[in-house]
Protein backbone atom coordinates (compact mmCIF):
# COMPACT_ATOMS: atom_id res chain seq x y z
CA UNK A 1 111.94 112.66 120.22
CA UNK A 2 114.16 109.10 119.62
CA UNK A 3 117.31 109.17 117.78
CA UNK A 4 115.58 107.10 115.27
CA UNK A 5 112.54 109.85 114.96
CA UNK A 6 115.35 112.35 114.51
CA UNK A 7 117.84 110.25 111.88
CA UNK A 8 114.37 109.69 109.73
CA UNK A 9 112.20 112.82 109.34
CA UNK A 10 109.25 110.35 107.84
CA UNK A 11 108.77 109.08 111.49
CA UNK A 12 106.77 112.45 112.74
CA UNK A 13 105.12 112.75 108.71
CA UNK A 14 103.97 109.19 108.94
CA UNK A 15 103.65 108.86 112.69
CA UNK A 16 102.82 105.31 114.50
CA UNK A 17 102.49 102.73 112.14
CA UNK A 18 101.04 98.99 111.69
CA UNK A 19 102.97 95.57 110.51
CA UNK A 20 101.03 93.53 108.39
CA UNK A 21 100.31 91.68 111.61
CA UNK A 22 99.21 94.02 113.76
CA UNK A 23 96.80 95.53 110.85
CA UNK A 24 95.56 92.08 110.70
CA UNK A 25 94.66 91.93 114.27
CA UNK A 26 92.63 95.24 114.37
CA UNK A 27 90.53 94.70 111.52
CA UNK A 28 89.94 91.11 112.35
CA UNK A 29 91.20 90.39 108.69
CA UNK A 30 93.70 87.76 107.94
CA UNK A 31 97.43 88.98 106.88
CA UNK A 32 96.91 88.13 103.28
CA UNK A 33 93.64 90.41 103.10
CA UNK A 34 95.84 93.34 104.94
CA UNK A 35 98.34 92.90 101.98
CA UNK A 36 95.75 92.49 99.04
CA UNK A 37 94.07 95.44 100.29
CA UNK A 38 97.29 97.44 100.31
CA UNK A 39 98.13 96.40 96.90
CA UNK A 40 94.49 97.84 95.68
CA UNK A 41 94.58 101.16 98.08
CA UNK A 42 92.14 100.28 100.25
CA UNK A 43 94.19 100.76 102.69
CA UNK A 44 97.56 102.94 102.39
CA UNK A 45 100.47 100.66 102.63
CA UNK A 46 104.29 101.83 102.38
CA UNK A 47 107.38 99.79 101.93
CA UNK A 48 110.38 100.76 103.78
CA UNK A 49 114.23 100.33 102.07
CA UNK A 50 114.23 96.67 103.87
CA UNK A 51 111.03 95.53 102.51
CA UNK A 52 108.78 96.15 105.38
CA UNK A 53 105.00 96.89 104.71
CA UNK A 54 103.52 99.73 107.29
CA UNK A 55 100.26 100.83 107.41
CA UNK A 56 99.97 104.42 108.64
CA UNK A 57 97.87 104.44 111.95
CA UNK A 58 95.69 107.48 110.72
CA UNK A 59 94.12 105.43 108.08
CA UNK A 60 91.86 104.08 110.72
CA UNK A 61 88.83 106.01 112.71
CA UNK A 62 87.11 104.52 115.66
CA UNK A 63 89.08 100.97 114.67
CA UNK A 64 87.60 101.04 111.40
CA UNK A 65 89.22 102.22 107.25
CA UNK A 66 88.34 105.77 107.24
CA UNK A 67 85.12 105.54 104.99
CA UNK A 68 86.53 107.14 101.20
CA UNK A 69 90.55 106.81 101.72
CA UNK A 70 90.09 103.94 99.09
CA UNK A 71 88.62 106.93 96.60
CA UNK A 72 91.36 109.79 97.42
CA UNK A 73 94.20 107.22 97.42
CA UNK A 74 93.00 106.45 93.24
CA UNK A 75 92.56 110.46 92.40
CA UNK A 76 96.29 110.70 94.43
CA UNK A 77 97.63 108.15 92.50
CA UNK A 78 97.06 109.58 89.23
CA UNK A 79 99.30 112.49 90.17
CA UNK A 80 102.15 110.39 91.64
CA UNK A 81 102.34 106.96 92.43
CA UNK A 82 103.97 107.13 95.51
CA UNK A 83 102.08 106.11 98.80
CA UNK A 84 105.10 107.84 100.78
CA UNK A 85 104.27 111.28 99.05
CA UNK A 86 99.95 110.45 100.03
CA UNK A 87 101.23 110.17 103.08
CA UNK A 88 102.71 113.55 103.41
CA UNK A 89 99.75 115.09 102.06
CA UNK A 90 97.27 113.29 103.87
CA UNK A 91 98.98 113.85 107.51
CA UNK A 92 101.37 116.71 107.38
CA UNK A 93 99.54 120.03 109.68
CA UNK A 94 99.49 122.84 107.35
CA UNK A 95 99.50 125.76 110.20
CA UNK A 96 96.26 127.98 109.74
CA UNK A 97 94.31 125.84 106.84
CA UNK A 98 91.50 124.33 107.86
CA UNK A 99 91.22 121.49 108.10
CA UNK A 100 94.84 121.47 109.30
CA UNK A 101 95.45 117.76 108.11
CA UNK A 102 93.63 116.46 104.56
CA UNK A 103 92.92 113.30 106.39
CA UNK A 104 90.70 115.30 108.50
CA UNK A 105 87.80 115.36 105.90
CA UNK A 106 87.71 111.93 105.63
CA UNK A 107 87.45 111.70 109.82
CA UNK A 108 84.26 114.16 109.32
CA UNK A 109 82.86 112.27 106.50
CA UNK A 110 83.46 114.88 103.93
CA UNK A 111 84.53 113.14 100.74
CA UNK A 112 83.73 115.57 98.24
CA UNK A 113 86.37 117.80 99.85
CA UNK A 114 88.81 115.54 100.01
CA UNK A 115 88.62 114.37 96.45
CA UNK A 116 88.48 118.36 94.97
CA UNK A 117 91.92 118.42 97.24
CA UNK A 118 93.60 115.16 95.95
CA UNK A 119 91.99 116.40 92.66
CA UNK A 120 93.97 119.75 92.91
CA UNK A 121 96.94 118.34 94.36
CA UNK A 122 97.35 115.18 92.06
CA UNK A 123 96.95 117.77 89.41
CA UNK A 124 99.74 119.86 90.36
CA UNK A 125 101.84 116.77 90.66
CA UNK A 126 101.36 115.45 87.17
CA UNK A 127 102.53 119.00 85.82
């Protein structure tokens, strides 16, 4: 683990990330279409303290937007509107649930799931 990994805990919640530049690159999209899509969640985009825009690496399967993240980011967002806190709940391992990682459904195509879970979970935020 870096020093910087263990001065920020969100390093291992988030884990590797992509600059508005880099996102650019691997979907072929220009930087202004990384950002716009951001800013309508379909793609998860966080700000850091100084302003920079990340784009969690797990958002992407096979080089591609995991097919429904645009549809469980809305149902999250009506709980809290924090991409930081989707984050956790998207990638954080819950030890012996299954699928260990909510983001999981998503990889295996099963979007139902994941919106009765952001459903559940958004729920329990708003309370």
């Amino acid at each position: 683990m870096t020093d910087e990994e263990q001065s920020n805990p969100w390093a291992k919640v988030v884990g590797p990330c992509y600059t508005v530049v880099s996102m650019a690159r691997i979907l072929g999209w220009s930087e202004d279409d990384v950002v716009e899509a951001g800013e309508a969640l379909r793609l998860l985009m966080l700000c850091t303290e100084e302003g920079t825009l990340l784009f969690p690496a797990f958002q992407l399967h096979e080089g591609k937007v995991v097919a429904g993240l645009t549809e469980v980011l809305r149902v999250l967002q009506t709980g809290v509107d924090d991409p930081w806190t989707w984050t956790q709940w998207l990638n954080v391992a819950v030890p012996g649930v299954v699928p260990p990682r909510n983001i999981q459904y998503l990889y295996e195509g099963r979007l139902t799931e994941a919106v009765r879970d952001a459903e559940h979970v958004a729920w329990a935020w708003s309370s």
